[in-house]
C-alpha atoms as a PDB file:
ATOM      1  CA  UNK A   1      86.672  96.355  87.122  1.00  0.00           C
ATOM      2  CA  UNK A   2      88.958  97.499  89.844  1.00  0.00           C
ATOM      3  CA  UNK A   3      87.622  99.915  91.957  1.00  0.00           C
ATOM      4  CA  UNK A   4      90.022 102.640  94.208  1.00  0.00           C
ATOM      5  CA  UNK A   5      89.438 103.672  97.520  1.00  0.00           C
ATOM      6  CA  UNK A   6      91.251 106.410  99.302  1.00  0.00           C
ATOM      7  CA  UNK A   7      91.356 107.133 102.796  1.00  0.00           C
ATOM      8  CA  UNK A   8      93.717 109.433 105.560  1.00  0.00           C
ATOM      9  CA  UNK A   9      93.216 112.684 104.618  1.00  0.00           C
ATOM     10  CA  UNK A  10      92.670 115.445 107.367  1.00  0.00           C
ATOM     11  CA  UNK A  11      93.871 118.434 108.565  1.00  0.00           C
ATOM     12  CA  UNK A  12      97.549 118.150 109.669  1.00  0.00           C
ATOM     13  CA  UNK A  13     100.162 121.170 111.525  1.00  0.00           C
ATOM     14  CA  UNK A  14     102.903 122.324 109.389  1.00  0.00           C
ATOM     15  CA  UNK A  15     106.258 119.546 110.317  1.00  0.00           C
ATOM     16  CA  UNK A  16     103.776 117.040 110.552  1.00  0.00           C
ATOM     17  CA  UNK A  17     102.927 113.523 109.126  1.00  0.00           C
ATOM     18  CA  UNK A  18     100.172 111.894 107.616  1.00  0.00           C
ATOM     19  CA  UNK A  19      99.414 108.909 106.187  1.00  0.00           C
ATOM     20  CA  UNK A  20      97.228 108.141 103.333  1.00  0.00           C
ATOM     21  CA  UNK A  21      95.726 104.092 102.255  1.00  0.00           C
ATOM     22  CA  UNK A  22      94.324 103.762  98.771  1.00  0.00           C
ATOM     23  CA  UNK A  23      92.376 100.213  99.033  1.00  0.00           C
ATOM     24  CA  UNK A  24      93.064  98.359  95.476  1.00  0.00           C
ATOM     25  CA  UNK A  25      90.489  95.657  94.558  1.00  0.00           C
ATOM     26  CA  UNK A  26      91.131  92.574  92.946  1.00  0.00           C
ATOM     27  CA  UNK A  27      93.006  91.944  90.659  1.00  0.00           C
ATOM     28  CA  UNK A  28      94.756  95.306  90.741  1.00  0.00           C
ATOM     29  CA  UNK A  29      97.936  94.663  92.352  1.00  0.00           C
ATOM     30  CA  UNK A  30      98.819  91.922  90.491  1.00  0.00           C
ATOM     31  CA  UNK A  31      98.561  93.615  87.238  1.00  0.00           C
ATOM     32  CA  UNK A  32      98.320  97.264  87.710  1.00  0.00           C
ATOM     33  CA  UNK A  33     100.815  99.950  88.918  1.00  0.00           C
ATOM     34  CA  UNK A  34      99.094 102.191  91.403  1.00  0.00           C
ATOM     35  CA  UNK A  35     100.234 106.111  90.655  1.00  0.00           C
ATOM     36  CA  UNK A  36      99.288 108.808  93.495  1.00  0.00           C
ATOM     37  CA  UNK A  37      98.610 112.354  92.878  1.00  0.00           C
ATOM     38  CA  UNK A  38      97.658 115.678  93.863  1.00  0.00           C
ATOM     39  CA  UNK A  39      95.475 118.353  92.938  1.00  0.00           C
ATOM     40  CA  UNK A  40      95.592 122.032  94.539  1.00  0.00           C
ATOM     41  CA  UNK A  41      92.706 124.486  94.026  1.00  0.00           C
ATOM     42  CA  UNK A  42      93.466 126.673  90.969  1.00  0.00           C
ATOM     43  CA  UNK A  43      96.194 124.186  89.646  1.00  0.00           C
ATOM     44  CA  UNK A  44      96.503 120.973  87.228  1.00  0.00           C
ATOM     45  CA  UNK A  45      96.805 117.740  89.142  1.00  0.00           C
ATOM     46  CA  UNK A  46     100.300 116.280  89.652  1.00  0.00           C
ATOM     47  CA  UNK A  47     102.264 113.414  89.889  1.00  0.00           C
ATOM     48  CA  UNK A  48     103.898 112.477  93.325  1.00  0.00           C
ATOM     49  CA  UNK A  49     105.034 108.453  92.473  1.00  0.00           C
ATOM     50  CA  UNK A  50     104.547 104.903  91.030  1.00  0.00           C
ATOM     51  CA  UNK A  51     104.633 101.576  92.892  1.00  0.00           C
ATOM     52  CA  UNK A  52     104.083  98.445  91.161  1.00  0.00           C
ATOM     53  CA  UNK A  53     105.002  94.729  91.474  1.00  0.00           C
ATOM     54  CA  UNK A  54     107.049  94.806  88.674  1.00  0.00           C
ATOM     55  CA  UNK A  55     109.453  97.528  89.582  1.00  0.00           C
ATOM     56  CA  UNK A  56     111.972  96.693  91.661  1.00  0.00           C
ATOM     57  CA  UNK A  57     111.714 100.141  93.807  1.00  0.00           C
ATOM     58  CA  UNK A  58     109.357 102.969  93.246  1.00  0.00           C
ATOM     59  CA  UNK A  59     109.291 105.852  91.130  1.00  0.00           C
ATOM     60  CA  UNK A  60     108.620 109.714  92.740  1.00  0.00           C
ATOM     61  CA  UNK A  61     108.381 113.213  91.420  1.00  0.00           C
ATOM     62  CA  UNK A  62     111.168 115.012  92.516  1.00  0.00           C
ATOM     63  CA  UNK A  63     109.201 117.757  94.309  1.00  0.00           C
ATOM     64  CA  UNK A  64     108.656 114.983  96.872  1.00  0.00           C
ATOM     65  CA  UNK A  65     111.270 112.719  97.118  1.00  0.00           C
ATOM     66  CA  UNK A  66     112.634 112.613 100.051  1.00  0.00           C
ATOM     67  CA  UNK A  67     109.530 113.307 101.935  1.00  0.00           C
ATOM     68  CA  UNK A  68     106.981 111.083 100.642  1.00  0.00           C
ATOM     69  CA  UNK A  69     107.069 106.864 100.634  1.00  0.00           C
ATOM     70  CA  UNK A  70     104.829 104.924  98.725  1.00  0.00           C
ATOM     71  CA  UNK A  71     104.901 100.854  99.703  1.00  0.00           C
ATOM     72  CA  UNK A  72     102.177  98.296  98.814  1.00  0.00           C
ATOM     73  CA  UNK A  73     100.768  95.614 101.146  1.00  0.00           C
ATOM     74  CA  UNK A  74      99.567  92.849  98.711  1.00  0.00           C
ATOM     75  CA  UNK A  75      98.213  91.021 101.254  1.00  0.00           C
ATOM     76  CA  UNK A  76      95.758  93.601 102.414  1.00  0.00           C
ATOM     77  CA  UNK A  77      95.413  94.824  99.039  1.00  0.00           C
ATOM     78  CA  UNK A  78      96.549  98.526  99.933  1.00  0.00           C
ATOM     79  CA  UNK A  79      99.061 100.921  98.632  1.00  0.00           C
ATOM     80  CA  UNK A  80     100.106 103.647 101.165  1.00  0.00           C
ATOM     81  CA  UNK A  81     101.823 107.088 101.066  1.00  0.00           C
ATOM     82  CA  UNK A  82     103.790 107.834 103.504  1.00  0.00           C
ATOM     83  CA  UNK A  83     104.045 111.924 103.847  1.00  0.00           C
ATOM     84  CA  UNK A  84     106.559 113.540 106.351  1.00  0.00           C
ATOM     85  CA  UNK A  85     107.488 117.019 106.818  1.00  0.00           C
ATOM     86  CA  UNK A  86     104.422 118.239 105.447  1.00  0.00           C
ATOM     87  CA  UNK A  87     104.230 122.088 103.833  1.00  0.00           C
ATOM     88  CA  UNK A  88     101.229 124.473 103.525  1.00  0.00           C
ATOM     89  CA  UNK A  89     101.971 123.810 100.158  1.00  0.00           C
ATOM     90  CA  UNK A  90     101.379 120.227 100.295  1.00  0.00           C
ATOM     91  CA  UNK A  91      97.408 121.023 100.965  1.00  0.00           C
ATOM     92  CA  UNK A  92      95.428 119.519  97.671  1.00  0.00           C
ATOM     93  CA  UNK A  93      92.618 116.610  97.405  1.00  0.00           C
ATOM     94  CA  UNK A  94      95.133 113.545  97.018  1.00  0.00           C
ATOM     95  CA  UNK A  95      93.807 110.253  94.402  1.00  0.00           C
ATOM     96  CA  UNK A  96      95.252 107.118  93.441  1.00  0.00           C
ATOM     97  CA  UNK A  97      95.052 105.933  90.033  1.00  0.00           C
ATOM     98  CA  UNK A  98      96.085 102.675  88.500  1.00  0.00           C
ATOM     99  CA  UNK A  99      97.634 102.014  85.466  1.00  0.00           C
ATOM    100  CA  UNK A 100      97.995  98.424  83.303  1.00  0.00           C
ATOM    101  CA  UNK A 101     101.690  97.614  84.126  1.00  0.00           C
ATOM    102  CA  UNK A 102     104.439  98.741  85.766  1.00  0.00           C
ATOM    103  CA  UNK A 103     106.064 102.306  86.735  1.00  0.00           C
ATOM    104  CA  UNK A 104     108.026 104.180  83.814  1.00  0.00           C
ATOM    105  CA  UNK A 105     108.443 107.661  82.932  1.00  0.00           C
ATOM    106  CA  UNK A 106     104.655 107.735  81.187  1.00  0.00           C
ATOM    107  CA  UNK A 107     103.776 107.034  84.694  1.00  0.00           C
ATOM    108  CA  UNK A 108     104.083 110.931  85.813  1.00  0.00           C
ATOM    109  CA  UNK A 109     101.460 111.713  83.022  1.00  0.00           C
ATOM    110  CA  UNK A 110      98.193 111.279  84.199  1.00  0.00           C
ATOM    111  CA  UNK A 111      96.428 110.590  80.773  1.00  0.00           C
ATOM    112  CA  UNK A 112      98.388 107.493  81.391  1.00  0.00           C
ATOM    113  CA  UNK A 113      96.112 105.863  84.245  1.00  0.00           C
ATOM    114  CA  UNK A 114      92.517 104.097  83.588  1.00  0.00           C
ATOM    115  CA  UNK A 115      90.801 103.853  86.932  1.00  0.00           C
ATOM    116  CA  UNK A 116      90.675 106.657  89.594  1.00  0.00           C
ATOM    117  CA  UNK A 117      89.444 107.120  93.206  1.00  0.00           C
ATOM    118  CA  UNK A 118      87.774 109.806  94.574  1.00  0.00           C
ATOM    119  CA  UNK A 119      90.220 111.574  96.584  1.00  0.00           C
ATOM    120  CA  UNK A 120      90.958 112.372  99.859  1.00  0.00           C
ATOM    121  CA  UNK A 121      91.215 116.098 101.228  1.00  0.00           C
ATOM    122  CA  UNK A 122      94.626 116.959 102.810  1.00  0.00           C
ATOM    123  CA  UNK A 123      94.528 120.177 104.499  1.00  0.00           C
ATOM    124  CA  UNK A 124      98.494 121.234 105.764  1.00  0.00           C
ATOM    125  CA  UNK A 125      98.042 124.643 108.381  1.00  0.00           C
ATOM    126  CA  UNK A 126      98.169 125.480 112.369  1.00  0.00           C
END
């Protein structure tokens, strides 16, 4: 079964960057599309974007786009998001998820996606 690993979470200043690495094991990326979201204490989790091999660019929520890049490194078997201009409001415990496919507009509803990590803490304040 394919197994999710996140990583990069912290405790970044407000303007700042961070970068977070979900670790995909075989044979994920070559049949699943990896989905990240978010999850902020009191509220329901939601969907930041969609990467997939079979989509010729990725998909993202429009509360980040613009702000957040997702890419995939098949080679080292990660998928990355890329988070710039972070906001207070950005703070939440951040997961990957897969899903059997590619990216589409089911993609931004988590009841969608099979296999999740465990999250990674990201903590946006000065």
């Amino acid at each position: 079964q394919v197994q999710l690993v996140e990583s990069g979470g912290g405790l970044v200043q407000p303007g700042g960057s961070l970068r977070l690495s979900c670790e995909v094991s075989e044979p994920g990326l070559d049949y699943y599309a990896i989905g990240w979201f978010r999850q902020a204490p009191g509220k329901e989790r939601e969907a930041l974007s969609c990467i997939s091999k079979f989509n010729t660019e990725p998909l993202y929520a429009d509360s980040v786009k613009g702000r957040f890049t997702t890419s995939r490194d098949a080679v080292k078997k990660m998928v990355y998001l890329q988070m710039n201009s972070l906001k207070p409001e950005d703070s939440a415990v951040y997961y990957c998820a897969a899903e059997a496919g590619q990216c589409y507009s089911g993609s931004f509803d988590e009841t969608n996606y099979d296999l999740w990590g465990q999250g990674t803490r990201v903590t946006v304040s000065s």
